[in-house]
N, C-alpha and C. Protein backbone atom coordinates (compact mmCIF):
# COMPACT_ATOMS: atom_id res chain seq x y z
N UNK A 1 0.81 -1.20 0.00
CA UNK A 1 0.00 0.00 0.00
C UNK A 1 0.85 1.26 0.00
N UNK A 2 2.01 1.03 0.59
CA UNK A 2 2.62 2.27 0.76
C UNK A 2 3.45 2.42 -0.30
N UNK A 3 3.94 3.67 -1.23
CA UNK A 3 4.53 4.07 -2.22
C UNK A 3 6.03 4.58 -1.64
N UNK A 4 6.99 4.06 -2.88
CA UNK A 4 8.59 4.58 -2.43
C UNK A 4 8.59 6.14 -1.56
N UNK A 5 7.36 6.79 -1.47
CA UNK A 5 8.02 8.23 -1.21
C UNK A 5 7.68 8.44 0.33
N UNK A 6 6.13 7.08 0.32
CA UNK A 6 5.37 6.82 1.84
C UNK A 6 6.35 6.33 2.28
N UNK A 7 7.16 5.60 2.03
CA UNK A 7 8.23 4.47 2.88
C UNK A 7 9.70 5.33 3.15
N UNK A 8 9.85 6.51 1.88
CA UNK A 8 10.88 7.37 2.33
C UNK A 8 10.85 8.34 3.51
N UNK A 9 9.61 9.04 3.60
CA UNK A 9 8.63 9.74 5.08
C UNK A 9 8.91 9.02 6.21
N UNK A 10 8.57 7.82 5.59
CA UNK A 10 8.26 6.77 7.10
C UNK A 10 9.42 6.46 7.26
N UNK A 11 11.01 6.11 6.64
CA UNK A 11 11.54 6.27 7.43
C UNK A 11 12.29 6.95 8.16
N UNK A 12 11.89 8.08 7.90
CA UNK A 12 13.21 9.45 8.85
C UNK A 12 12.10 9.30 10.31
N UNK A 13 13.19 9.93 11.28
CA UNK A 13 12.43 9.71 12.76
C UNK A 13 11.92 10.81 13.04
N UNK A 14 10.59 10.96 12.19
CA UNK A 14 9.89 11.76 12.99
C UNK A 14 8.56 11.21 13.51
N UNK A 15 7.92 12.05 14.52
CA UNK A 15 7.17 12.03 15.24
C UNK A 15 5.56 11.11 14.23
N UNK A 16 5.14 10.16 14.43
CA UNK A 16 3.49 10.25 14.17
C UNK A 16 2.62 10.11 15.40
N UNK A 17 1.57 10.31 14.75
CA UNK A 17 0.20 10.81 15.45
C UNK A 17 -0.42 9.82 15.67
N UNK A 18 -0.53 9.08 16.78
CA UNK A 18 -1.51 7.98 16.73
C UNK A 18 -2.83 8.47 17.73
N UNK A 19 -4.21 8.07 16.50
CA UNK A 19 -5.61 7.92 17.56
C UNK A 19 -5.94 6.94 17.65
N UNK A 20 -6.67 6.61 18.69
CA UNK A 20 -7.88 5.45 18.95
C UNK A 20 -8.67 5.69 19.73
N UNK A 21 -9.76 4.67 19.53
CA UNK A 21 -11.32 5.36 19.98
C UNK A 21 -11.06 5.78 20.94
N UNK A 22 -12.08 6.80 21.57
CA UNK A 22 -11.25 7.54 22.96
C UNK A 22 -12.10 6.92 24.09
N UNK A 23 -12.05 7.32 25.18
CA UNK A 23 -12.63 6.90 26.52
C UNK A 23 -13.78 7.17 26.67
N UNK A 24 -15.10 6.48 27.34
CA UNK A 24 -16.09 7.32 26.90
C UNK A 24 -16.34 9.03 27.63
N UNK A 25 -17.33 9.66 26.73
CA UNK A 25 -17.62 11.26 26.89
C UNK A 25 -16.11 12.11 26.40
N UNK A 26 -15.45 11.29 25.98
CA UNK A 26 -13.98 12.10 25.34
C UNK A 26 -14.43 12.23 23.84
N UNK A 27 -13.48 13.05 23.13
CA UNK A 27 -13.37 12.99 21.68
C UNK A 27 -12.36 12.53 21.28
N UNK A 28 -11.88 11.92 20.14
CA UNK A 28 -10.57 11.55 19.68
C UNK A 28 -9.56 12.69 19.94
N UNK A 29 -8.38 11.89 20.15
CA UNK A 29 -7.10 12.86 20.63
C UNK A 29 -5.93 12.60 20.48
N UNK A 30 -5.41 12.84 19.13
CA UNK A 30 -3.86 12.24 18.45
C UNK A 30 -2.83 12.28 19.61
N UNK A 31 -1.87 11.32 19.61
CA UNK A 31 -1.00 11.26 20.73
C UNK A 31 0.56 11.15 20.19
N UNK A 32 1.62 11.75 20.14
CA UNK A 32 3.09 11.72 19.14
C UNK A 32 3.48 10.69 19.48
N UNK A 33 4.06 9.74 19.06
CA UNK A 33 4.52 8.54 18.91
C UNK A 33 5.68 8.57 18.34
N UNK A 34 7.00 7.46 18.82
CA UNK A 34 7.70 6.73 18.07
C UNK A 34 7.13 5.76 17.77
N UNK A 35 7.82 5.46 15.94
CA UNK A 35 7.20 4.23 15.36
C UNK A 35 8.53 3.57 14.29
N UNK A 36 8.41 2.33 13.69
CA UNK A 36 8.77 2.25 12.79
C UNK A 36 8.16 1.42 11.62
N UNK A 37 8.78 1.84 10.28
CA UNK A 37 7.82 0.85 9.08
C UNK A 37 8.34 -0.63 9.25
N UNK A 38 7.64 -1.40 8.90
CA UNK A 38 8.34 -3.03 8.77
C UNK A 38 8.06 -3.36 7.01
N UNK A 39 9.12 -3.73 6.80
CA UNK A 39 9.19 -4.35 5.37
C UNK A 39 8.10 -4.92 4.97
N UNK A 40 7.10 -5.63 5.74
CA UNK A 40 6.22 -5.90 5.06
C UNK A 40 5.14 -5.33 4.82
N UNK A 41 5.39 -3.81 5.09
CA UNK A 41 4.39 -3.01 5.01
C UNK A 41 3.48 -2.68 6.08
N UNK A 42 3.72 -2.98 7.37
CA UNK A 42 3.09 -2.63 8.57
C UNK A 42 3.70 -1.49 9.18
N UNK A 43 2.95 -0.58 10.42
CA UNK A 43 4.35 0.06 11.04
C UNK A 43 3.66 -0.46 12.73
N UNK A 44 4.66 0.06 13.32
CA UNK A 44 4.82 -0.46 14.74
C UNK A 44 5.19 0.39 15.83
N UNK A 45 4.77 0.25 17.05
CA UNK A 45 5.43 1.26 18.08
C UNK A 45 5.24 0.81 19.13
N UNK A 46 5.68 1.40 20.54
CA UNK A 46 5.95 -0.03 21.86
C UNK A 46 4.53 0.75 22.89
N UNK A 47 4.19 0.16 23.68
CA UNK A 47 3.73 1.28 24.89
C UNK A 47 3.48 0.32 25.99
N UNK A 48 3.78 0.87 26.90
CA UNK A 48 3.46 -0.12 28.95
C UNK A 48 2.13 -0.26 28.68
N UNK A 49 2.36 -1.89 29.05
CA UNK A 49 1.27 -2.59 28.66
C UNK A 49 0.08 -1.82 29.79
N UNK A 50 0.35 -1.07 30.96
CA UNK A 50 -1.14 -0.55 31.56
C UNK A 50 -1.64 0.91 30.89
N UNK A 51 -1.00 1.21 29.41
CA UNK A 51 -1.64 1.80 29.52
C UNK A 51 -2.75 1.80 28.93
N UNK A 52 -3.70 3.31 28.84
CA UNK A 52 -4.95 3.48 28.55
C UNK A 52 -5.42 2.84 27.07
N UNK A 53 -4.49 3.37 26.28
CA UNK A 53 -4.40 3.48 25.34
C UNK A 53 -4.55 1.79 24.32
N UNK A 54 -3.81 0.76 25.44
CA UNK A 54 -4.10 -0.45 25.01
C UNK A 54 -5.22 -0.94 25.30
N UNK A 55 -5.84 -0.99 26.96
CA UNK A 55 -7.03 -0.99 26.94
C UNK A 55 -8.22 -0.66 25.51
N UNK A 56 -7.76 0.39 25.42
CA UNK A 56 -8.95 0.71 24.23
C UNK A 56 -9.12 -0.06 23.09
N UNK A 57 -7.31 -0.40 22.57
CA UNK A 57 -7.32 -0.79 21.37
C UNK A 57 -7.72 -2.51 21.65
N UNK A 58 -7.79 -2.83 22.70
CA UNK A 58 -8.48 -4.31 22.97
C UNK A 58 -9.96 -3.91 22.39
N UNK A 59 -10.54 -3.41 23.34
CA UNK A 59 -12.01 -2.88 23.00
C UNK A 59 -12.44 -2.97 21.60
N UNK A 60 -11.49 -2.17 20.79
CA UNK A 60 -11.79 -1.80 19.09
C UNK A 60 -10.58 -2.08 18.73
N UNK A 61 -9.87 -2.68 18.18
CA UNK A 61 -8.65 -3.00 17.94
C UNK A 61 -8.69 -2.16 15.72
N UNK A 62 -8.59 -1.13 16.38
CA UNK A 62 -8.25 0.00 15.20
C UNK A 62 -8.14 1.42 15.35
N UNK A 63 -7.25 2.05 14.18
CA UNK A 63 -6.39 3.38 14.80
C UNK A 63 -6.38 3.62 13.70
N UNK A 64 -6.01 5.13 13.59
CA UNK A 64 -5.55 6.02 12.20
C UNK A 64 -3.87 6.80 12.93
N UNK A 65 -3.21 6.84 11.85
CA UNK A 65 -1.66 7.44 12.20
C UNK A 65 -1.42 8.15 11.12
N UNK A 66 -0.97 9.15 11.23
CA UNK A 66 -0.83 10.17 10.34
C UNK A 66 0.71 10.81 10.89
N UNK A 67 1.93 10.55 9.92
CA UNK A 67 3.56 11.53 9.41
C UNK A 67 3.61 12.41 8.94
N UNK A 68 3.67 13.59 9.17
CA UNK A 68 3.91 14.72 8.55
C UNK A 68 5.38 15.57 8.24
N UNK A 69 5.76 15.90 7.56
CA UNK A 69 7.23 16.63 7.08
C UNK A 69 7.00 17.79 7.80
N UNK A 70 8.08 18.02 8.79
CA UNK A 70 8.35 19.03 9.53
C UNK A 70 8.23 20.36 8.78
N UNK A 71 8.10 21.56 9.28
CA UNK A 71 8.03 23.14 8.77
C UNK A 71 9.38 23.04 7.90
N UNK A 72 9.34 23.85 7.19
CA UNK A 72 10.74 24.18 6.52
C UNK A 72 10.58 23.45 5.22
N UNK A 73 9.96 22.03 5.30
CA UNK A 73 9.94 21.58 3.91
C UNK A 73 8.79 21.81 3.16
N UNK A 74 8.98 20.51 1.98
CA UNK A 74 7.71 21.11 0.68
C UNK A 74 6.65 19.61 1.81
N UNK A 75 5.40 20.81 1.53
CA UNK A 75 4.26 19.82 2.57
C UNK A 75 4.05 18.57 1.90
N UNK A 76 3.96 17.37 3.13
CA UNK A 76 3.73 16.24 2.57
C UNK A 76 3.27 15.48 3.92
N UNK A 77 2.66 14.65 3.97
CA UNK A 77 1.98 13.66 4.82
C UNK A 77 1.55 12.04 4.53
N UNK A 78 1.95 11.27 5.26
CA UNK A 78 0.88 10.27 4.47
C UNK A 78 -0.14 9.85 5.95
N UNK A 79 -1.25 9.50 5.97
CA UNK A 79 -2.45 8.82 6.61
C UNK A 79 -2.59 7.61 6.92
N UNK A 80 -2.93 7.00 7.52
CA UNK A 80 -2.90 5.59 7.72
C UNK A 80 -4.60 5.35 8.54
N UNK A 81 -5.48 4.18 7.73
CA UNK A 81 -6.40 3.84 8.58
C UNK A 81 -6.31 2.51 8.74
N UNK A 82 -5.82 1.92 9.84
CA UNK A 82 -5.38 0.45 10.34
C UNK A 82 -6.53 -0.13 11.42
N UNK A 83 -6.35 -1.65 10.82
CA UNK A 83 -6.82 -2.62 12.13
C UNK A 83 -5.12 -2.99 12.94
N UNK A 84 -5.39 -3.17 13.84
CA UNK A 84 -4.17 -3.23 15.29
C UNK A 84 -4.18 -4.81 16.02
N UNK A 85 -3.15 -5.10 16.12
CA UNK A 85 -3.10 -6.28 17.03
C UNK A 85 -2.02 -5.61 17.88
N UNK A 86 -2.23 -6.10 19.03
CA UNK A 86 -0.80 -5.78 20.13
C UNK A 86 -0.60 -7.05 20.66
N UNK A 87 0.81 -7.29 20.62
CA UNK A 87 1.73 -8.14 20.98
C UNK A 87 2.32 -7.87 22.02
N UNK A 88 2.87 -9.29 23.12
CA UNK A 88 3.07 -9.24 24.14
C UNK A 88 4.69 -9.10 24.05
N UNK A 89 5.03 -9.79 22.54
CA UNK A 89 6.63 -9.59 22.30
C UNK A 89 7.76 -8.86 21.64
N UNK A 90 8.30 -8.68 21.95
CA UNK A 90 9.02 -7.70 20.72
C UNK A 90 9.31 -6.08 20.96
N UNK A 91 8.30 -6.10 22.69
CA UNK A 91 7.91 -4.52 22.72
C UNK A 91 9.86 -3.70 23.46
N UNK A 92 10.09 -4.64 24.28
CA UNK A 92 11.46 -4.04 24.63
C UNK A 92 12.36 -3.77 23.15
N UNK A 93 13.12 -4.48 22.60
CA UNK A 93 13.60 -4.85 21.60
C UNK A 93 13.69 -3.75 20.44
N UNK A 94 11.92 -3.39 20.28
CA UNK A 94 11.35 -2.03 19.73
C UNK A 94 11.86 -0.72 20.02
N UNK A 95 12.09 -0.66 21.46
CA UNK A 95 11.89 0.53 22.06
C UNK A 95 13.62 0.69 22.09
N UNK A 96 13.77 -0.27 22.25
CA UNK A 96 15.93 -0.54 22.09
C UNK A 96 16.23 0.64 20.75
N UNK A 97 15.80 0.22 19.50
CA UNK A 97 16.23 0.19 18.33
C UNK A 97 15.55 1.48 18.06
N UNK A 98 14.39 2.08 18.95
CA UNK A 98 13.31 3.72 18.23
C UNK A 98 14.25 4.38 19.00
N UNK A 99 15.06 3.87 19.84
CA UNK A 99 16.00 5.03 21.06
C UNK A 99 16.67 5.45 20.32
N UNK A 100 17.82 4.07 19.50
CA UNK A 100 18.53 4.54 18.28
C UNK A 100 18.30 5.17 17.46
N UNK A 101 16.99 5.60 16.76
CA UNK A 101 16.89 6.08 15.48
C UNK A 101 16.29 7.34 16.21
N UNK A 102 15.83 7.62 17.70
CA UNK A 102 15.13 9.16 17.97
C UNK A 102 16.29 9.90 18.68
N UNK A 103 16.86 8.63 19.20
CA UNK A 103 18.01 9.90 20.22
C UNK A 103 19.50 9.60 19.42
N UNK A 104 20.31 11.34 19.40
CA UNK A 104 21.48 10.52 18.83
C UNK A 104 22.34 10.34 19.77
N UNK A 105 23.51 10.36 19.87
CA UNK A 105 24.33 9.58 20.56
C UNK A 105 24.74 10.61 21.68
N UNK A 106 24.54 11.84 22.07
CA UNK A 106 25.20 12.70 22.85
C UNK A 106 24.19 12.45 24.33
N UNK A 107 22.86 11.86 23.44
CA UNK A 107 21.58 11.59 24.59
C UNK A 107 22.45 10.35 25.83
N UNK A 108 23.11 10.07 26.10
CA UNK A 108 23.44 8.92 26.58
C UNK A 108 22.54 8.50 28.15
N UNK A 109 22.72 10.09 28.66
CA UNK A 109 21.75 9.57 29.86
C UNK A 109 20.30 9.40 29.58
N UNK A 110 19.68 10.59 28.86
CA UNK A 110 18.33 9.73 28.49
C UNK A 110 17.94 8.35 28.51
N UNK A 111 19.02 7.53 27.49
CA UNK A 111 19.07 6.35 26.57
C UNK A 111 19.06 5.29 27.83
N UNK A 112 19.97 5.64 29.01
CA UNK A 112 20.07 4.93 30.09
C UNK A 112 18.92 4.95 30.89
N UNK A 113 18.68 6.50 31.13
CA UNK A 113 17.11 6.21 32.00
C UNK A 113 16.18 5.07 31.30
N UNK A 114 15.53 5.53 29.90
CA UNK A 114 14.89 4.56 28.95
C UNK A 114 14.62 3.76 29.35
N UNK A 115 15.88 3.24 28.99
CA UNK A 115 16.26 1.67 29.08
C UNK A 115 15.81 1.19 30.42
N UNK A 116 16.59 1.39 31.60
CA UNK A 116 16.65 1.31 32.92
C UNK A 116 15.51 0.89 33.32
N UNK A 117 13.95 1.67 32.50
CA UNK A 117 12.55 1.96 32.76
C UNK A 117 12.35 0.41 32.20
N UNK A 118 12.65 0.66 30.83
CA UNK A 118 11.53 -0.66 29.89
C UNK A 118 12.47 -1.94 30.35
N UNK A 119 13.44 -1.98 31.36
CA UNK A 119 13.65 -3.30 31.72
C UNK A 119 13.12 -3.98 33.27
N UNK A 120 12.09 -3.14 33.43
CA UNK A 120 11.47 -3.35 34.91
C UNK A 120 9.92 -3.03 34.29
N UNK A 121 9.41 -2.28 33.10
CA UNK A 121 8.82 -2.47 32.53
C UNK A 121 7.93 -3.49 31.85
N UNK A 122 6.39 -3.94 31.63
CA UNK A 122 6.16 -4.75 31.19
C UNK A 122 5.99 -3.73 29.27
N UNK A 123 6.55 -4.13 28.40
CA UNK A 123 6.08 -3.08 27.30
C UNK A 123 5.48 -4.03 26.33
N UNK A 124 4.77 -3.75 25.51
CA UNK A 124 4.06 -4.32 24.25
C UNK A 124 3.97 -3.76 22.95
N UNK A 125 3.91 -4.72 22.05
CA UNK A 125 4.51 -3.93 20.63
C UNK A 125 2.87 -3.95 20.21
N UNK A 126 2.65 -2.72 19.24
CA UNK A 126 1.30 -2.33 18.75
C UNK A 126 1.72 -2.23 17.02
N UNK A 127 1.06 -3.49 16.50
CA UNK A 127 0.99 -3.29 15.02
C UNK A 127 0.19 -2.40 14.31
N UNK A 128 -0.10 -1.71 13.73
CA UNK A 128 -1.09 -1.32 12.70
C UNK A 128 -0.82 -2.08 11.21
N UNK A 129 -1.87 -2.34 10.78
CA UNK A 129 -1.69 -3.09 9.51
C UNK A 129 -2.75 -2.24 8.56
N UNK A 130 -2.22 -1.29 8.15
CA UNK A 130 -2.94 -0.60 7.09
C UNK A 130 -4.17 -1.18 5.95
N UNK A 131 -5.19 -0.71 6.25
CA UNK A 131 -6.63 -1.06 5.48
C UNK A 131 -6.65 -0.19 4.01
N UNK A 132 -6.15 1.15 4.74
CA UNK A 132 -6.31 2.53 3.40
C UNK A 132 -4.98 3.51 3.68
N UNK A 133 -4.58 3.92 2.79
CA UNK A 133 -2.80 5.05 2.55
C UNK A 133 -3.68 6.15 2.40
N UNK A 134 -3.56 7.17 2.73
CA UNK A 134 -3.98 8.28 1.74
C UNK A 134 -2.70 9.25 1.96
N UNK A 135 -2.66 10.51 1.36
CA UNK A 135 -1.23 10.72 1.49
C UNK A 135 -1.76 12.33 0.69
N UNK A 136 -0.59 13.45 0.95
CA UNK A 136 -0.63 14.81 0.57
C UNK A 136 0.66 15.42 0.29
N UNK A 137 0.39 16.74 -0.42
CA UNK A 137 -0.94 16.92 -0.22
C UNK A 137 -1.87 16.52 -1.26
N UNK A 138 -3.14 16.93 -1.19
CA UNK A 138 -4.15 16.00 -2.08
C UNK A 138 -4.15 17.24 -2.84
């Protein structure tokens, strides 16, 4: 689904937007995320398994994620409307390798706190498996 230029977006480390259905009497409410694409065309991102956010996606197990090109460049985005499975494995491992590609190397204490966290941490990996691309601008 995704085109050489969706997969070029997706992979520089920037920030996406992930929603899911919200809590009730809330409205939807994009949340910044690390993520990454997987070759087979999925993308992925980690989160502690208490949070809210998994709860929900049990409930409705589907999300929209939306990348956008930072200010400064020529506008571009791509959209994502996914069904979600979350996995119990893979989520440390994830979060190892998004440290690498979000923090660079001067971060060292960050990288240590991180870490320090998601190894006393229970974390879980959250697939999205894209249904529809849409992409901009239109």
């Amino acid at each position: 689904m995704f085109t050489d230029s969706d997969r070029i977006l997706l992979a520089r480390p920037l920030f996406g937007l992930l929603t899911v259905s919200p809590a009730a009497g809330r409205l939807p409410a994009p949340r910044p995320v690390w993520f990454e694409a997987t070759p087979d065309g999925d993308v992925q991102l980690f989160s502690l398994a208490g949070a809210p956010r998994l709860r929900r996606l049990e409930a409705d197990p589907q999300a929209s994620f939306v990348v956008i090109k930072p200010p400064g460049e020529t506008e571009g985005w791509v959209s994502i409307e996914a069904d979600v499975t979350v996995h119990p494995d893979g989520g440390k491992e994830l979060a190892d390798r998004l440290t690498e590609r979000y923090w660079d190397a001067t971060q060292t204490e960050q990288r240590a706190a991180a870490r320090a966290t998601w190894e006393v941490e229970d974390l879980r990996r959250i697939v999205l498996h894209p249904r529809r691309v849409t992409r901009g601008p239109a």
